[in-house]
PDB file of N, CA and C in Angstrom:
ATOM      1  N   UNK A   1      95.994 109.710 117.125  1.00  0.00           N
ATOM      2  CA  UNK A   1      96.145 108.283 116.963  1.00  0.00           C
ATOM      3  C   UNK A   1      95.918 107.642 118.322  1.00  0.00           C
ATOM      4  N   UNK A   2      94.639 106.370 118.651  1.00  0.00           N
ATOM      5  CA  UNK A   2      94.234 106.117 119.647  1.00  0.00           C
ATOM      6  C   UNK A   2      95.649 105.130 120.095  1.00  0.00           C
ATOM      7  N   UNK A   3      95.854 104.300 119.727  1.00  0.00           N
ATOM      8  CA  UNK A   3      96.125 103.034 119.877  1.00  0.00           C
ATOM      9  C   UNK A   3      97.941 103.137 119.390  1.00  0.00           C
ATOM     10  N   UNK A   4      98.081 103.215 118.244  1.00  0.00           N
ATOM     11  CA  UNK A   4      99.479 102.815 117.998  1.00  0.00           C
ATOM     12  C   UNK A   4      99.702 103.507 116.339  1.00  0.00           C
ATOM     13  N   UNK A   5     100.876 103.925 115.962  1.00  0.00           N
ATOM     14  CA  UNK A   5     101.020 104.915 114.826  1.00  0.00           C
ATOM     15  C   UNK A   5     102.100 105.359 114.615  1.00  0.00           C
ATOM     16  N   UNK A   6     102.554 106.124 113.363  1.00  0.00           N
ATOM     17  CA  UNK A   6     103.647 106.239 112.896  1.00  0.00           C
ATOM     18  C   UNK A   6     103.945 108.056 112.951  1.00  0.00           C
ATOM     19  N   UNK A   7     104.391 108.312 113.749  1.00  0.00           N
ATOM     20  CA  UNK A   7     105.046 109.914 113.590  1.00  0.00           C
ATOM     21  C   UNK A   7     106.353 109.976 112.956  1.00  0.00           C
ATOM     22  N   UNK A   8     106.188 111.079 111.878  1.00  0.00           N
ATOM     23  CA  UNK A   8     107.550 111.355 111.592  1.00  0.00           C
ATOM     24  C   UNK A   8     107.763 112.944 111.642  1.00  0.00           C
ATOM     25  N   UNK A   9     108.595 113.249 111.703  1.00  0.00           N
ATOM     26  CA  UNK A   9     108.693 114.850 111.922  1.00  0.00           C
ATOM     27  C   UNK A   9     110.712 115.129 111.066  1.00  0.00           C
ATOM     28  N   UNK A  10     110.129 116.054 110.146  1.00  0.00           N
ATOM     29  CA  UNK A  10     110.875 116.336 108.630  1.00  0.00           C
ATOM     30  C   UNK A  10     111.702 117.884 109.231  1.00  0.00           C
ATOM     31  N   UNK A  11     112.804 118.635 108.749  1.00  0.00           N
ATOM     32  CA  UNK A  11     112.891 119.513 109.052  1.00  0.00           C
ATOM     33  C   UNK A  11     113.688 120.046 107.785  1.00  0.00           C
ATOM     34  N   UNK A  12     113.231 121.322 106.777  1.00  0.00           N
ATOM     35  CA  UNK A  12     113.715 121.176 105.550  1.00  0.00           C
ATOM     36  C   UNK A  12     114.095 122.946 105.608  1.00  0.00           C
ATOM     37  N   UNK A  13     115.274 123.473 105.378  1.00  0.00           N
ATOM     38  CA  UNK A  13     115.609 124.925 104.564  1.00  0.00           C
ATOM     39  C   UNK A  13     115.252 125.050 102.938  1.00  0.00           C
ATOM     40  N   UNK A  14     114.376 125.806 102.669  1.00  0.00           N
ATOM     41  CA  UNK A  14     113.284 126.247 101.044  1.00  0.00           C
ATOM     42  C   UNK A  14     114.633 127.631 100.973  1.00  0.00           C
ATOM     43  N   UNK A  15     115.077 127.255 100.108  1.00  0.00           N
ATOM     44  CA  UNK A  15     116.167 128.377  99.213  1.00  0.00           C
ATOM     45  C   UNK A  15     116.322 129.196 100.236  1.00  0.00           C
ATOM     46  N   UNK A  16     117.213 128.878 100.967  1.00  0.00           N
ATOM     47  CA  UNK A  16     117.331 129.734 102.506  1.00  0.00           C
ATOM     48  C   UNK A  16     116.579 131.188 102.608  1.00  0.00           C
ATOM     49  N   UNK A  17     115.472 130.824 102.472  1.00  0.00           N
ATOM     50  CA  UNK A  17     114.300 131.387 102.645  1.00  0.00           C
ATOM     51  C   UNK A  17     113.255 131.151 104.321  1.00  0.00           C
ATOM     52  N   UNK A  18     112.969 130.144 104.257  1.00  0.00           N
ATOM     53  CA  UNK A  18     111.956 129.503 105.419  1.00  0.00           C
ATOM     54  C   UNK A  18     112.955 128.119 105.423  1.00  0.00           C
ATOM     55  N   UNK A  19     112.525 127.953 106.829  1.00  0.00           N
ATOM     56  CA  UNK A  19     112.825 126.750 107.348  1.00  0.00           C
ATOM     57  C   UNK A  19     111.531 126.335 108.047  1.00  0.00           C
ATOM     58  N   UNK A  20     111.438 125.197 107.367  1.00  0.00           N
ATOM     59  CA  UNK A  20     110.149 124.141 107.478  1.00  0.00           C
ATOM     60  C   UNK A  20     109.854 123.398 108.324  1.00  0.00           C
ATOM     61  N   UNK A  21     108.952 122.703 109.057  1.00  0.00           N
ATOM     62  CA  UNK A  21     108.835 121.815 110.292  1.00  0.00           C
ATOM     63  C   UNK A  21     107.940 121.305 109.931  1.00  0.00           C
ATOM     64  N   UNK A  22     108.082 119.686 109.407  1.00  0.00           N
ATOM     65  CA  UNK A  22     106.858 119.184 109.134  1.00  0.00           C
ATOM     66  C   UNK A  22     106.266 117.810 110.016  1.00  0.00           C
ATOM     67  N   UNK A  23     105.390 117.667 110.486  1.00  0.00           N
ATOM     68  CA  UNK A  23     105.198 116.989 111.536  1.00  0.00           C
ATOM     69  C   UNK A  23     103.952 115.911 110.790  1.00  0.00           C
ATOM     70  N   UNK A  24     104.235 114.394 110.494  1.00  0.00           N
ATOM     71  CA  UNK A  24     102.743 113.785 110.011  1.00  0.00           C
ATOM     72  C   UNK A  24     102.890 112.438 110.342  1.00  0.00           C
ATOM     73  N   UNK A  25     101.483 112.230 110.545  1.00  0.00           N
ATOM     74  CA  UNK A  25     101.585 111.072 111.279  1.00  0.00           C
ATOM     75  C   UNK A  25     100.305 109.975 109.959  1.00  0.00           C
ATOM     76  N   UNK A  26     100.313 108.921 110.293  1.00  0.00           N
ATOM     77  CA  UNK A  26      99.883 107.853 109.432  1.00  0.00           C
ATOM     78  C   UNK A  26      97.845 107.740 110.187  1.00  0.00           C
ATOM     79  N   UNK A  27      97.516 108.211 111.132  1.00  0.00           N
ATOM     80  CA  UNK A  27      96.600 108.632 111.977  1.00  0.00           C
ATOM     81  C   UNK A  27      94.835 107.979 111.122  1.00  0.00           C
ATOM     82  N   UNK A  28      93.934 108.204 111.598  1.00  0.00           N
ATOM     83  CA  UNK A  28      93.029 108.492 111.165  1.00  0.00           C
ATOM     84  C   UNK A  28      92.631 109.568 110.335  1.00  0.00           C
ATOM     85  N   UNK A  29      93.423 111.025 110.579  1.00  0.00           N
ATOM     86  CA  UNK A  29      93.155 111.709 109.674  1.00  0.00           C
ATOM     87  C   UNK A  29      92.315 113.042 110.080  1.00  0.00           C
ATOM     88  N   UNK A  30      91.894 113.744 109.873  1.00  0.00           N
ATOM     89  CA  UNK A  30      90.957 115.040 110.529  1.00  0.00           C
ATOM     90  C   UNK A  30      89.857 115.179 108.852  1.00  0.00           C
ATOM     91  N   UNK A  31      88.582 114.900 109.653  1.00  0.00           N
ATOM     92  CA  UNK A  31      87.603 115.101 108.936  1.00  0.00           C
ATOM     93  C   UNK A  31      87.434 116.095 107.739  1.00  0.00           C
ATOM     94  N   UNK A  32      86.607 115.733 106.997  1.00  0.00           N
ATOM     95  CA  UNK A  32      86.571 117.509 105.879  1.00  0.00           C
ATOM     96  C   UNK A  32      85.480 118.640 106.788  1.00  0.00           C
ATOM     97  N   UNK A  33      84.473 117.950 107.315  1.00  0.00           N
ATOM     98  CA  UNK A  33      84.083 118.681 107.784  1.00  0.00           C
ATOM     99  C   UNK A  33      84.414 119.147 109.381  1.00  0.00           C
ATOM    100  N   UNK A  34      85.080 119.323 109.880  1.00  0.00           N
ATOM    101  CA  UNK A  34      85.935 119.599 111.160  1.00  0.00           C
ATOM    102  C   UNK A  34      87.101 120.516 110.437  1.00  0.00           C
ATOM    103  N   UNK A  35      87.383 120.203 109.430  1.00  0.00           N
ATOM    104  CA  UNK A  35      89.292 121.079 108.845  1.00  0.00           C
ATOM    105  C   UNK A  35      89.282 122.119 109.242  1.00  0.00           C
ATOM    106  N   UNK A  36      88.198 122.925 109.166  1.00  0.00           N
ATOM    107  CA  UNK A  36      88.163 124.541 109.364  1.00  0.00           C
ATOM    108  C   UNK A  36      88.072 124.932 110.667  1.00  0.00           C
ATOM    109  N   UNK A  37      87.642 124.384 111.385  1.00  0.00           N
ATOM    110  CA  UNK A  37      86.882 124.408 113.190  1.00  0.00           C
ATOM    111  C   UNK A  37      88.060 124.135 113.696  1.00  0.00           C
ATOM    112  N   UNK A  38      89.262 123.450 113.254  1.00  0.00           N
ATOM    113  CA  UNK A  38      90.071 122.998 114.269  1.00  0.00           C
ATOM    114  C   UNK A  38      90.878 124.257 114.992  1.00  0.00           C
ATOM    115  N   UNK A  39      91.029 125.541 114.070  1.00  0.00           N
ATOM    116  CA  UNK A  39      91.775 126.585 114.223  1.00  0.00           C
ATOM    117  C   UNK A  39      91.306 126.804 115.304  1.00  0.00           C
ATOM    118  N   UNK A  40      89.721 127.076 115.583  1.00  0.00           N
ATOM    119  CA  UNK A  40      89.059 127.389 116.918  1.00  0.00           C
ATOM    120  C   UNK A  40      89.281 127.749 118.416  1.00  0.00           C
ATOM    121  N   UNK A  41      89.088 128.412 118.971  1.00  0.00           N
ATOM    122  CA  UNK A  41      89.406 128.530 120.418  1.00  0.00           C
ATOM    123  C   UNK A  41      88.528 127.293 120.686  1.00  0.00           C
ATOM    124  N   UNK A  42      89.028 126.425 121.005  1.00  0.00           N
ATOM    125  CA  UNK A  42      88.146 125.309 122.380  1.00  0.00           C
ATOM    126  C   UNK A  42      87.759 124.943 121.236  1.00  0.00           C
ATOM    127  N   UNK A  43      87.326 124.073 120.380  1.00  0.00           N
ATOM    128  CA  UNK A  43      86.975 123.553 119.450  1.00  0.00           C
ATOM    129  C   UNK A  43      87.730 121.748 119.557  1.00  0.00           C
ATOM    130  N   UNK A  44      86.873 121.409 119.727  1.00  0.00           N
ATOM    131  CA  UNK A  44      87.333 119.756 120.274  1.00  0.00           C
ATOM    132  C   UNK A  44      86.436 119.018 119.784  1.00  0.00           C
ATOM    133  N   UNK A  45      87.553 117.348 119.144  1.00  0.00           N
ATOM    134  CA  UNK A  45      86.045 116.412 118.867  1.00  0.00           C
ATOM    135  C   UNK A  45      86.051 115.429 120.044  1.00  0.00           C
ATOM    136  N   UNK A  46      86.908 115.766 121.102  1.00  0.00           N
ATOM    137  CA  UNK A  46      86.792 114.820 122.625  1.00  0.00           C
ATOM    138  C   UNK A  46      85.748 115.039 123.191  1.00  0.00           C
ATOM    139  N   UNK A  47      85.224 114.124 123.910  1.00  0.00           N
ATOM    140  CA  UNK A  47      84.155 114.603 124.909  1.00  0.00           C
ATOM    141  C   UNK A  47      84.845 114.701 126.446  1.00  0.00           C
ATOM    142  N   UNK A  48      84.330 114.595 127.341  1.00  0.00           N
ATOM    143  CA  UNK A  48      84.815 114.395 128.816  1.00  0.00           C
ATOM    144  C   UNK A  48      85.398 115.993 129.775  1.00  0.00           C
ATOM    145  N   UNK A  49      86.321 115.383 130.400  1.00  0.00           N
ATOM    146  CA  UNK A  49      87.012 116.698 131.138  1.00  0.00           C
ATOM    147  C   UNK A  49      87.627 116.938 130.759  1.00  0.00           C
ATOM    148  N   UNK A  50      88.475 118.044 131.509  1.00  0.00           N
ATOM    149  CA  UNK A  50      89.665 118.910 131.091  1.00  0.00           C
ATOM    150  C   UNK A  50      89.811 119.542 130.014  1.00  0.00           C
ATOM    151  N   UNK A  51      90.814 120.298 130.231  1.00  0.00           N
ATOM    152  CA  UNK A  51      91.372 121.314 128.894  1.00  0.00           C
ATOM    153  C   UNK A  51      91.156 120.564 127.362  1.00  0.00           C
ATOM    154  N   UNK A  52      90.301 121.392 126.424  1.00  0.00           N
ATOM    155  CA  UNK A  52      91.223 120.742 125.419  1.00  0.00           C
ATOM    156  C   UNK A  52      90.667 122.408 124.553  1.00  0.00           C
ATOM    157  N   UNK A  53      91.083 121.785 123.250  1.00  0.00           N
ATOM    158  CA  UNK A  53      91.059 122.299 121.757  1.00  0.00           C
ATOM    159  C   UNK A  53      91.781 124.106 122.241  1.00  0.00           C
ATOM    160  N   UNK A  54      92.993 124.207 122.649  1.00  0.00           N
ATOM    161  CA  UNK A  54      93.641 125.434 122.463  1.00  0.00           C
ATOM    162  C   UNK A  54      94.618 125.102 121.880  1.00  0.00           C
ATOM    163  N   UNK A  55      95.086 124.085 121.602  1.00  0.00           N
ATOM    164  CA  UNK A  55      96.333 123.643 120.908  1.00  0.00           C
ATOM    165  C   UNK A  55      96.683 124.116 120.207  1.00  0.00           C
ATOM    166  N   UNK A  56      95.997 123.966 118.827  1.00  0.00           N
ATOM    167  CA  UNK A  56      96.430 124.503 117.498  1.00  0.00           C
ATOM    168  C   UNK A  56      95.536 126.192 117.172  1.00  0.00           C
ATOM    169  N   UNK A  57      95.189 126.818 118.282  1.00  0.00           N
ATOM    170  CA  UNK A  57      95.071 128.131 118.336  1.00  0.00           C
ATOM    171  C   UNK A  57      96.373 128.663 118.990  1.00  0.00           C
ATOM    172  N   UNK A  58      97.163 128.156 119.764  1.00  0.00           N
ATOM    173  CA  UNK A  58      98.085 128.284 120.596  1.00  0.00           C
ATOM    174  C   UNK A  58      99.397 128.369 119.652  1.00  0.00           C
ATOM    175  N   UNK A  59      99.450 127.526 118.564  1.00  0.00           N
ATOM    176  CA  UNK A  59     100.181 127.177 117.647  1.00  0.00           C
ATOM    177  C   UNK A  59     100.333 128.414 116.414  1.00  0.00           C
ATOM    178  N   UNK A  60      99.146 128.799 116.039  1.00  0.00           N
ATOM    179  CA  UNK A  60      98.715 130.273 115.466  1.00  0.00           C
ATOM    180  C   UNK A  60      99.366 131.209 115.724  1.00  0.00           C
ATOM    181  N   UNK A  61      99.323 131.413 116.892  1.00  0.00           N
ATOM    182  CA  UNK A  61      99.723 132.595 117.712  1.00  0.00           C
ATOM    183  C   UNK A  61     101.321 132.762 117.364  1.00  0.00           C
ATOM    184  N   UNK A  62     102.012 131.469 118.003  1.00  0.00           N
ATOM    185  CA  UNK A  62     103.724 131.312 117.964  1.00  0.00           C
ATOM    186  C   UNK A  62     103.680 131.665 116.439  1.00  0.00           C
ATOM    187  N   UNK A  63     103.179 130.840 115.615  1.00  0.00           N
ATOM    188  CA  UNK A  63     103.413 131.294 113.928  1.00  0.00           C
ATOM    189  C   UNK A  63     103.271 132.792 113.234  1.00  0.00           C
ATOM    190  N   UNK A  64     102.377 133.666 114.396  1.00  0.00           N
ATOM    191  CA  UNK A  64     102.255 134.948 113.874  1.00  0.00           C
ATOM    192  C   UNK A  64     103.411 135.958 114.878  1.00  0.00           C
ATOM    193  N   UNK A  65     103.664 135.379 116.018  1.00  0.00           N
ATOM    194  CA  UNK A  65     104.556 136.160 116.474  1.00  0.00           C
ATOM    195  C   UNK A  65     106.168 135.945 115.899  1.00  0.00           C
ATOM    196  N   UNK A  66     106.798 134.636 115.356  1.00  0.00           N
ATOM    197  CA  UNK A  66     107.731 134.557 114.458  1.00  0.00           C
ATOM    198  C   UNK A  66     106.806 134.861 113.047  1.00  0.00           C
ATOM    199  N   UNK A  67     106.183 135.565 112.196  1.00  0.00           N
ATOM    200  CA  UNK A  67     105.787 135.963 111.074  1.00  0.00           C
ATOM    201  C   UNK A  67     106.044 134.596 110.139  1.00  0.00           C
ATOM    202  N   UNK A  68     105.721 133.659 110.253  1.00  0.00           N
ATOM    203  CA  UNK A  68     105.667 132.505 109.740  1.00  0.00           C
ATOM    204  C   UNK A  68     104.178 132.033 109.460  1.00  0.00           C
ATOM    205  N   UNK A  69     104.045 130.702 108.722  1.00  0.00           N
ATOM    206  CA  UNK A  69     102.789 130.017 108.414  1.00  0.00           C
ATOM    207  C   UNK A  69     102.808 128.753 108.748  1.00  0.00           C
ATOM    208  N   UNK A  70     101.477 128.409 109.132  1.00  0.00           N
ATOM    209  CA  UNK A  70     100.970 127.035 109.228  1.00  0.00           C
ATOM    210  C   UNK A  70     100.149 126.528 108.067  1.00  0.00           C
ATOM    211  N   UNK A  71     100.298 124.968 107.760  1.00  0.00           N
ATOM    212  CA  UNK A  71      99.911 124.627 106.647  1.00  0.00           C
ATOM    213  C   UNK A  71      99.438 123.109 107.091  1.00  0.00           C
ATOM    214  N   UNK A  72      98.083 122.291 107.258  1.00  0.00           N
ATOM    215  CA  UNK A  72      97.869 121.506 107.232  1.00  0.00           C
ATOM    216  C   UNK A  72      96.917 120.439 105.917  1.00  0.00           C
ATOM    217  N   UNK A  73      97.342 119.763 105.923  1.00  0.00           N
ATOM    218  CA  UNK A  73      96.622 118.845 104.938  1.00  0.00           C
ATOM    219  C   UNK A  73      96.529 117.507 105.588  1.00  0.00           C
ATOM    220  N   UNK A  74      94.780 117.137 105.275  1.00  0.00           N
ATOM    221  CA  UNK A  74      94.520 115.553 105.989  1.00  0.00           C
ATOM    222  C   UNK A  74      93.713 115.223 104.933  1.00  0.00           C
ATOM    223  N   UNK A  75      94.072 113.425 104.744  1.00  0.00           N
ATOM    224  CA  UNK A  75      93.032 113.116 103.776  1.00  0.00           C
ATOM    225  C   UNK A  75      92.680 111.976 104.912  1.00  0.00           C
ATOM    226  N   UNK A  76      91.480 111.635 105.306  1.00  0.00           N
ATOM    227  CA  UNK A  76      90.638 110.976 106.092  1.00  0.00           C
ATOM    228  C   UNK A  76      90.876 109.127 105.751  1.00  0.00           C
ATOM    229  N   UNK A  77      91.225 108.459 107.289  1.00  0.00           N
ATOM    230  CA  UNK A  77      92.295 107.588 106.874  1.00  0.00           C
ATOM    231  C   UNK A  77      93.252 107.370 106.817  1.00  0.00           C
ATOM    232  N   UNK A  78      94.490 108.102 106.188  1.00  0.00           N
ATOM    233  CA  UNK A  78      95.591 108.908 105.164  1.00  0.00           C
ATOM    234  C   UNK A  78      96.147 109.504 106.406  1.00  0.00           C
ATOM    235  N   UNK A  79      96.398 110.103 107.854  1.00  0.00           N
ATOM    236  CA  UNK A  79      97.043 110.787 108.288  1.00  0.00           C
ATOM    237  C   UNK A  79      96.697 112.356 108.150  1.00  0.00           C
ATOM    238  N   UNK A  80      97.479 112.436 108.632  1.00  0.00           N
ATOM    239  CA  UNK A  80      97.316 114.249 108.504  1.00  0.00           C
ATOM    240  C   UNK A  80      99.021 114.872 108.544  1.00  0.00           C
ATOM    241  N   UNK A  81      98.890 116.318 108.315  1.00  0.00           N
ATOM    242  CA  UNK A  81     100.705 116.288 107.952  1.00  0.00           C
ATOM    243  C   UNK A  81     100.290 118.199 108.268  1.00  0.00           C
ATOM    244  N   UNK A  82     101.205 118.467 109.126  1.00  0.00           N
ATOM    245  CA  UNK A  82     101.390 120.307 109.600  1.00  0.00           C
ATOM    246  C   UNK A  82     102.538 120.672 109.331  1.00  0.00           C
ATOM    247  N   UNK A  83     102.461 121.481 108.538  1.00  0.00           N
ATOM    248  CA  UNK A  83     104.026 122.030 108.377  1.00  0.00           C
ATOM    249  C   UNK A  83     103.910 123.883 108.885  1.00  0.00           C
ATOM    250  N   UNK A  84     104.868 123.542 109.698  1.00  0.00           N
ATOM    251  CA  UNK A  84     105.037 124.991 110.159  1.00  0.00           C
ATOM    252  C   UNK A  84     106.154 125.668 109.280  1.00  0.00           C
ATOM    253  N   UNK A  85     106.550 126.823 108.862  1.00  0.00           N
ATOM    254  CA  UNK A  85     107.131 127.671 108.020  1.00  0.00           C
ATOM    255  C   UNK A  85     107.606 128.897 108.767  1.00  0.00           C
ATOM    256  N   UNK A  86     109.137 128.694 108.913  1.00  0.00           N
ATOM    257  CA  UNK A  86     109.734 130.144 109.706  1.00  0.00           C
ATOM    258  C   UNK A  86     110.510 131.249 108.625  1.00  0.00           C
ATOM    259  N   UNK A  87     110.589 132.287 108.761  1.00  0.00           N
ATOM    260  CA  UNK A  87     111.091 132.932 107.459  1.00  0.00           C
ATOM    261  C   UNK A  87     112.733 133.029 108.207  1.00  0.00           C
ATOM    262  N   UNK A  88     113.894 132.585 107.731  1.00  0.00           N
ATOM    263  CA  UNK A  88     115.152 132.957 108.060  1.00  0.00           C
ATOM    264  C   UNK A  88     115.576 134.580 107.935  1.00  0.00           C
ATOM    265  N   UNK A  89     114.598 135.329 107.257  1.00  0.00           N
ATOM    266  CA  UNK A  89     114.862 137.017 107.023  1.00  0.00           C
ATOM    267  C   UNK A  89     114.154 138.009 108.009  1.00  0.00           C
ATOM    268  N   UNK A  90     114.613 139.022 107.797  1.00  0.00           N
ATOM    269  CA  UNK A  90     113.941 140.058 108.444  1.00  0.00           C
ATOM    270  C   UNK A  90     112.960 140.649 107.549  1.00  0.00           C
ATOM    271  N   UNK A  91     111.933 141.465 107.600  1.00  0.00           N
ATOM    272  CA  UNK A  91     111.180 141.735 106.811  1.00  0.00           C
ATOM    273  C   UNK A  91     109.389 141.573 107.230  1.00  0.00           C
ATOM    274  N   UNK A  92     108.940 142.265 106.114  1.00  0.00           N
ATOM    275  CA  UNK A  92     107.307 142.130 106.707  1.00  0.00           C
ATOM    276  C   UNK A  92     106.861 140.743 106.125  1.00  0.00           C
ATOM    277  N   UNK A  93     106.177 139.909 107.080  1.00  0.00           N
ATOM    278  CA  UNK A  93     105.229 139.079 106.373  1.00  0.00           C
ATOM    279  C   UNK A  93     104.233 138.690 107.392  1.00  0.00           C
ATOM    280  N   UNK A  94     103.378 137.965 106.694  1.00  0.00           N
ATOM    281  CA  UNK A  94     101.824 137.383 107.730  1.00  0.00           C
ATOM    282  C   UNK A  94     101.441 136.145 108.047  1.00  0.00           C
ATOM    283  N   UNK A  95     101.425 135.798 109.286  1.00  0.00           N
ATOM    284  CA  UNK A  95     101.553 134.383 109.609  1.00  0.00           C
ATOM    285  C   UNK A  95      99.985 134.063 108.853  1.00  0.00           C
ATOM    286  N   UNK A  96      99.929 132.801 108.107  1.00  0.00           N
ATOM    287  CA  UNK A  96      98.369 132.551 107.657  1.00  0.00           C
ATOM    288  C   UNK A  96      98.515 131.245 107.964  1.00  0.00           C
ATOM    289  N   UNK A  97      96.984 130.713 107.747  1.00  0.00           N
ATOM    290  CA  UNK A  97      96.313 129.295 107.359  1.00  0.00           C
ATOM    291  C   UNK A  97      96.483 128.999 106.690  1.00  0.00           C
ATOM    292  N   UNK A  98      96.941 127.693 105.959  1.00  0.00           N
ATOM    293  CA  UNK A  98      96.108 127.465 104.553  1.00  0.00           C
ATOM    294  C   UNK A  98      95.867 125.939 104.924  1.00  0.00           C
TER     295      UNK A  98
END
């Protein structure tokens, strides 16, 4: 969000199962064609200097080392909304995309 916008950030326990982190903002939104690229190492729609697009590869990583998932949905316009997913158990599971 360039200019000015609405963040809200949700924090929900699913049948004390996962505990949820949902982060969405009212934004422009993330393209359909960009959705998939964003996972990317270095994958940026900025131009200019400095660091960018490790963010949400960086984000991956934390989600697979707590065995949790990331989950984004954007409708263009509409915001965009990430919910991260921690499992409260011990046990096998696989951090994914969807």
């Amino acid at each position: 969000m360039k200019n000015q916008g609405t963040i809200n950030v949700r924090v929900d326990c699913q049948a004390g199962e996962f505990l949820t982190i949902t982060v969405e903002d009212d934004g422009p939104g993330i393209p359909a064609e960009v959705r998939e690229q964003i996972w990317e190492p270095f994958f940026s729609t900025h131009s200019g200097d400095g660091l960018r697009g490790l963010g949400l590869t960086i984000v991956m990583d934390i989600m697979k080392i707590h065995r949790g998932c990331v989950k984004m949905e954007s409708d263009p316009g509409k915001g965009a909304r990430v919910a991260l997913s921690f499992p409260l158990h011990d046990g096998p599971l696989e951090a994914s995309v969807k």
